[in-house]
Protein backbone atom coordinates (compact mmCIF):
# COMPACT_ATOMS: atom_id res chain seq x y z
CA UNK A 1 71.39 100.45 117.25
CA UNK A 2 75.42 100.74 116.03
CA UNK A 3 74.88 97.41 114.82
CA UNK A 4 71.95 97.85 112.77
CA UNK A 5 73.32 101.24 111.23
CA UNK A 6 76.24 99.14 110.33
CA UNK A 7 74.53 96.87 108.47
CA UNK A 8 72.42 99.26 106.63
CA UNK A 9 75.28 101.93 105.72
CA UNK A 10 76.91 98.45 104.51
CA UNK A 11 74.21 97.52 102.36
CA UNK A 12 73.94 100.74 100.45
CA UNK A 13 77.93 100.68 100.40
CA UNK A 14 77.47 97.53 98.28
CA UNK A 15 75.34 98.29 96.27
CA UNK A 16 76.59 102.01 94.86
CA UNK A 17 80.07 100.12 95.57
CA UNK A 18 81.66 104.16 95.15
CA UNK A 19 84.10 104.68 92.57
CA UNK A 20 83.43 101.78 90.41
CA UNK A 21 82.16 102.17 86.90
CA UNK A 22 78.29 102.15 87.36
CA UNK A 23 75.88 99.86 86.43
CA UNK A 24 73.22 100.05 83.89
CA UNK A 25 70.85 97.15 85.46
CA UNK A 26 70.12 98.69 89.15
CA UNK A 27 69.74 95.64 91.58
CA UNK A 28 70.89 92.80 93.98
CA UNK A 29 71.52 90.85 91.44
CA UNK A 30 73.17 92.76 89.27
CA UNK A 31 75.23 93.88 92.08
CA UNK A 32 76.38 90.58 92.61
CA UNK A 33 77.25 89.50 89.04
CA UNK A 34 79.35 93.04 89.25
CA UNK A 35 81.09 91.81 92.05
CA UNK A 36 82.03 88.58 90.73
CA UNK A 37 83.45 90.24 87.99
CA UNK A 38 86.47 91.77 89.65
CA UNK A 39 89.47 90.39 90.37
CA UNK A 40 88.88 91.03 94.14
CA UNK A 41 85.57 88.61 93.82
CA UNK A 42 82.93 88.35 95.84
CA UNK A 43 84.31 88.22 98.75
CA UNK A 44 86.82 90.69 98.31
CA UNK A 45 84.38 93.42 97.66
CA UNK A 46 82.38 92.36 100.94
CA UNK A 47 85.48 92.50 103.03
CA UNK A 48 86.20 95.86 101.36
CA UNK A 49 82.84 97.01 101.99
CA UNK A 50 83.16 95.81 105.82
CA UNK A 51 86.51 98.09 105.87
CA UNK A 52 84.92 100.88 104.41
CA UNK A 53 81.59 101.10 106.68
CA UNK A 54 83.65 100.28 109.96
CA UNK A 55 85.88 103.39 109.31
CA UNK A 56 83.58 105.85 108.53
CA UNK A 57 81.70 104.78 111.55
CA UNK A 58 84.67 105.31 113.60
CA UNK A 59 84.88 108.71 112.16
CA UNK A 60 81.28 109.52 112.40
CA UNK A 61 81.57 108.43 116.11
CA UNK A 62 84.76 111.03 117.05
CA UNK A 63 85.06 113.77 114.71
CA UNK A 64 82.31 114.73 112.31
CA UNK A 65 84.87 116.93 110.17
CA UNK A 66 86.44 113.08 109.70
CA UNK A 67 83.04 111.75 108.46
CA UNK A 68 82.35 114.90 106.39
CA UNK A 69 85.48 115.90 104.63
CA UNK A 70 87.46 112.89 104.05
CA UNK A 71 86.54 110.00 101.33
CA UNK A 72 87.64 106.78 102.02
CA UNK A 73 88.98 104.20 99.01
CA UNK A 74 89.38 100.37 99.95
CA UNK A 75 90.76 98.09 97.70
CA UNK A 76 92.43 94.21 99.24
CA UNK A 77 92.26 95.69 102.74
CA UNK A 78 94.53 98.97 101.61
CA UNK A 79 92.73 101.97 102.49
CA UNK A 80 93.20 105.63 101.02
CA UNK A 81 92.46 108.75 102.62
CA UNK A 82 91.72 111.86 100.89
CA UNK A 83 90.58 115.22 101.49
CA UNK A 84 90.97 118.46 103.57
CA UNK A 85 91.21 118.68 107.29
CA UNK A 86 91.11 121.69 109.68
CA UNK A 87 94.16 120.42 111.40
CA UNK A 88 97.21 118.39 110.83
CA UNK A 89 96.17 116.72 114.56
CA UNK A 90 93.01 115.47 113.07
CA UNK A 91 94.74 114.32 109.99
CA UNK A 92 96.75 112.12 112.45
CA UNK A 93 93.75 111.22 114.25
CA UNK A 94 92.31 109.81 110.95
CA UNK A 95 95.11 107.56 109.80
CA UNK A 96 95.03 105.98 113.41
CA UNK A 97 91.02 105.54 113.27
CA UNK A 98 91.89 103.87 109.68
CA UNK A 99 94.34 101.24 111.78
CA UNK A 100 92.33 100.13 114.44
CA UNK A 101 89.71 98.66 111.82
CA UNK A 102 90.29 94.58 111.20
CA UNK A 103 91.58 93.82 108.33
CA UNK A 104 93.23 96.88 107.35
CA UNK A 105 96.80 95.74 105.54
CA UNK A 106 97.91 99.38 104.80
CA UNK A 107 97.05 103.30 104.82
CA UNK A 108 98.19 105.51 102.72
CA UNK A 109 97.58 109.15 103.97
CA UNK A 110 96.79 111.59 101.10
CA UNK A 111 95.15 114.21 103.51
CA UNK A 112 95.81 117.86 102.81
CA UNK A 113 95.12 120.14 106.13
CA UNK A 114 94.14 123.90 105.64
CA UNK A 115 90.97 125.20 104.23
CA UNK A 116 88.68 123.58 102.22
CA UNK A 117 88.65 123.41 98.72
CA UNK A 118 85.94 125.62 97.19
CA UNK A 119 82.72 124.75 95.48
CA UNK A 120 84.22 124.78 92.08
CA UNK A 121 87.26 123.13 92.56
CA UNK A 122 85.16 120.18 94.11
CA UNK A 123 82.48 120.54 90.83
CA UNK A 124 85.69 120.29 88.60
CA UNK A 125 87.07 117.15 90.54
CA UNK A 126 83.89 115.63 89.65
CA UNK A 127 83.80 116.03 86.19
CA UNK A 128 87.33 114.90 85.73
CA UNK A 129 86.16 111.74 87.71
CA UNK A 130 83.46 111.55 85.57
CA UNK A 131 85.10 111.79 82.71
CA UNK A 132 87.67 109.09 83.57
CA UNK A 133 85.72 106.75 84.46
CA UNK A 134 83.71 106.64 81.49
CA UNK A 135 86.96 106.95 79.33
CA UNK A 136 87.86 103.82 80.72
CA UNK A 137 84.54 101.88 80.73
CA UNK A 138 84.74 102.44 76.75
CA UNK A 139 88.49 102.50 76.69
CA UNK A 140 90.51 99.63 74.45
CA UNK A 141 91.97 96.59 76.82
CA UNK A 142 91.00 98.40 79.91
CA UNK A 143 89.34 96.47 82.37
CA UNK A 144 87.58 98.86 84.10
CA UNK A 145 85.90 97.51 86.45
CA UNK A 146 88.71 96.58 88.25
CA UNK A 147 89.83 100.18 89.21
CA UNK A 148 88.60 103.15 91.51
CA UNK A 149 89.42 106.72 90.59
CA UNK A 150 89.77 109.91 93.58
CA UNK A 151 90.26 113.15 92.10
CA UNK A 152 91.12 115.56 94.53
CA UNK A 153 92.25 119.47 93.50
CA UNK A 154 93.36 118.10 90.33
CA UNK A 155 95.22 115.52 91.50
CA UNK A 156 93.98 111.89 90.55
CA UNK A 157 94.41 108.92 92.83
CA UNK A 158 94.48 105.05 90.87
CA UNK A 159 93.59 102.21 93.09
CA UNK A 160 92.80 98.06 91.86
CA UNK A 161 93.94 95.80 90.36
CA UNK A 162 95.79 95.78 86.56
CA UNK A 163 95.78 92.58 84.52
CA UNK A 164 99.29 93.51 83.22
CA UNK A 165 101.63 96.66 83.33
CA UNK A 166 100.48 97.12 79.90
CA UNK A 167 96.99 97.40 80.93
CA UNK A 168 98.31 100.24 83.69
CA UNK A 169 100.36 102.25 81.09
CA UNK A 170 97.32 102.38 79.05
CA UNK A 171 95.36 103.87 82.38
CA UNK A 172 98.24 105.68 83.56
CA UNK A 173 98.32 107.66 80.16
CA UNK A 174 94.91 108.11 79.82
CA UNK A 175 94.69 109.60 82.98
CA UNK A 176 97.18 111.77 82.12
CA UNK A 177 95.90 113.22 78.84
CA UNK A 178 92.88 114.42 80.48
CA UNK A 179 92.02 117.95 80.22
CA UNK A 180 92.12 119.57 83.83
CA UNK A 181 94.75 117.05 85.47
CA UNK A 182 97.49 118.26 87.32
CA UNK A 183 98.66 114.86 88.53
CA UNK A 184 98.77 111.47 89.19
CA UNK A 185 98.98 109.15 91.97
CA UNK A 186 99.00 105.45 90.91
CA UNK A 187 97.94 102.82 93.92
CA UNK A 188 96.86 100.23 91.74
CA UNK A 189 98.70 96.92 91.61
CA UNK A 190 99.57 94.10 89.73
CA UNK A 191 97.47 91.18 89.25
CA UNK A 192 100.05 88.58 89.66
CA UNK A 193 101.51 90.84 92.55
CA UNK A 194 100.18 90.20 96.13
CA UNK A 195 100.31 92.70 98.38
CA UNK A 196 102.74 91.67 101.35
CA UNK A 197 102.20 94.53 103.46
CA UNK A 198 101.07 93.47 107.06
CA UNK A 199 100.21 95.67 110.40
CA UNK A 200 103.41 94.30 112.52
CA UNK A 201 103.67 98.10 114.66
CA UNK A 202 101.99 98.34 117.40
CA UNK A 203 98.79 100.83 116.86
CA UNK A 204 98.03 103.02 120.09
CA UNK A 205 94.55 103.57 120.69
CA UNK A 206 93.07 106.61 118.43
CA UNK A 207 91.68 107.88 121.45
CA UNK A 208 94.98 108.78 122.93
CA UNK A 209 95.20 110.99 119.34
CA UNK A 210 92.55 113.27 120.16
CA UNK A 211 92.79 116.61 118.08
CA UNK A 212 94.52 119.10 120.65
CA UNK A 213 93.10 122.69 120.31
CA UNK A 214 96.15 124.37 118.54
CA UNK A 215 96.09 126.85 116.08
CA UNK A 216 94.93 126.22 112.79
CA UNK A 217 98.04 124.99 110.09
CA UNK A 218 99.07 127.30 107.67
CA UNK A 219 99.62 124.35 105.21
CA UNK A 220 97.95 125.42 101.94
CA UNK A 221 97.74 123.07 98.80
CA UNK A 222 100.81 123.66 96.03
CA UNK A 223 99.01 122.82 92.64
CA UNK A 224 101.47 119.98 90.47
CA UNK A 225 102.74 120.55 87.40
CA UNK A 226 100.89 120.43 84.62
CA UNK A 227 101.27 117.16 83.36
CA UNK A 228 103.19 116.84 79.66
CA UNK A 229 101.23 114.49 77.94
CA UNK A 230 104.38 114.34 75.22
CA UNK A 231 106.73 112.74 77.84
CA UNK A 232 106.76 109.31 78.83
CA UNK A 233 104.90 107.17 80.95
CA UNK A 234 106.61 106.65 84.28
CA UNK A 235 104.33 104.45 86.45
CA UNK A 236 105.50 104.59 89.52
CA UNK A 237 103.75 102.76 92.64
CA UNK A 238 104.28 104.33 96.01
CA UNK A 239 103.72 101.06 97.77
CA UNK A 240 106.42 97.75 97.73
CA UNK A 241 104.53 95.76 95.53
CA UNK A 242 106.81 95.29 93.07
């Protein structure tokens, strides 16, 4: 039964592939030409896909809060967390479930623990999603395709893969003179840069991380600055790709 939900959450995975610039033609074919498109290829996006499906399964399996609240972002086996937990124990609970999946090269833990953002805030992070992304589909030297955009409480997370760092300055400043963003976070990478980041740590089981009951953390979210569109572009990538 696990295996066949598996293959069907990965299926529809594929096909929506979430946070890529959609699709006009709707289809396995189309899906595939799509695919072969990015720089990640075919195979990338499968792998990706695999990543993806395995960890929400995981969170699905121990912690429903995991499977509800947080969105997961997998781009060359690097996975990004976002959203709102209950608890900073769950939070850590999360970023371990995110390990134990094969082929994971590196997590990067944007989780924000105290309450839950409200209805509008989420209906705002949408639009500026929205917005982006189709900014960018019609944008001048941007290839598209070949990024995902998270927008959390304003904040908006950049993960793929740039042709140049000219190509990310253009994104970068886009991004960035877009009404409603507070901040940005840029993941993406490089094309001619590799990532070189490799699980050498020893992982212990995410069992032994079980949420404790504890009281709730009074960690609330601190809005960024506004962002300055009139001051220059400082990409800054918080991985070691460079």
């Amino acid at each position: 039964m696990k295996k066949m939900l598996l293959l069907a959450t990965s299926l529809g995975v594929l096909i929506t592939l979430q946070g890529c610039i959609p699709v006009a033609v709707v289809g396995g074919a189309s899906t595939a030409m799509t695919s072969a498109a990015e720089e990640r290829g075919i195979s990338g996006v499968i792998s990706d896909t695999d990543i993806k499906t395995r960890i929400a399964l995981k969170f699905s399996e121990h912690d429903s809060e995991l499977f509800s609240n947080l969105t997961i972002v997998v781009r060359q086996g690097r996975v990004l967390l976002t959203g709102t937990l209950s608890k900073p124990q769950k939070q850590i609970a999360a970023v371990r479930y995110a390990w134990e999946v094969r082929g994971v090269k590196e997590v990067m833990d944007e989780i924000k623990t105290g309450s839950s953002e409200s209805a509008g805030v989420a209906a705002k992070d949408t639009w500026i999603s929205t917005q982006l992304k189709s900014k960018m589909l019609f944008g001048k030297d941007i290839n598209s395709i070949n990024y995902n955009i998270q927008t959390e409480r304003g904040v908006v997370y950049v993960m793929g893969i740039a042709q140049d760092k000219t190509e990310l300055s253009r994104v970068i400043n886009l991004i960035r003179n877009t009404s409603g963003v507070k901040k940005v976070v840029n993941y993406a990478t490089i094309r001619t840069q590799m990532p070189q980041v490799s699980k050498t740590e020893n992982i212990p089981e995410a069992a032994s991380m079980e949420p404790v009951d504890s009281e709730p953390s009074e960690t609330s979210f601190e809005p960024a600055d506004a962002i300055d569109a009139a001051e220059p572009i400082d990409i800054e990538t918080p991985s070691a790709f460079d």
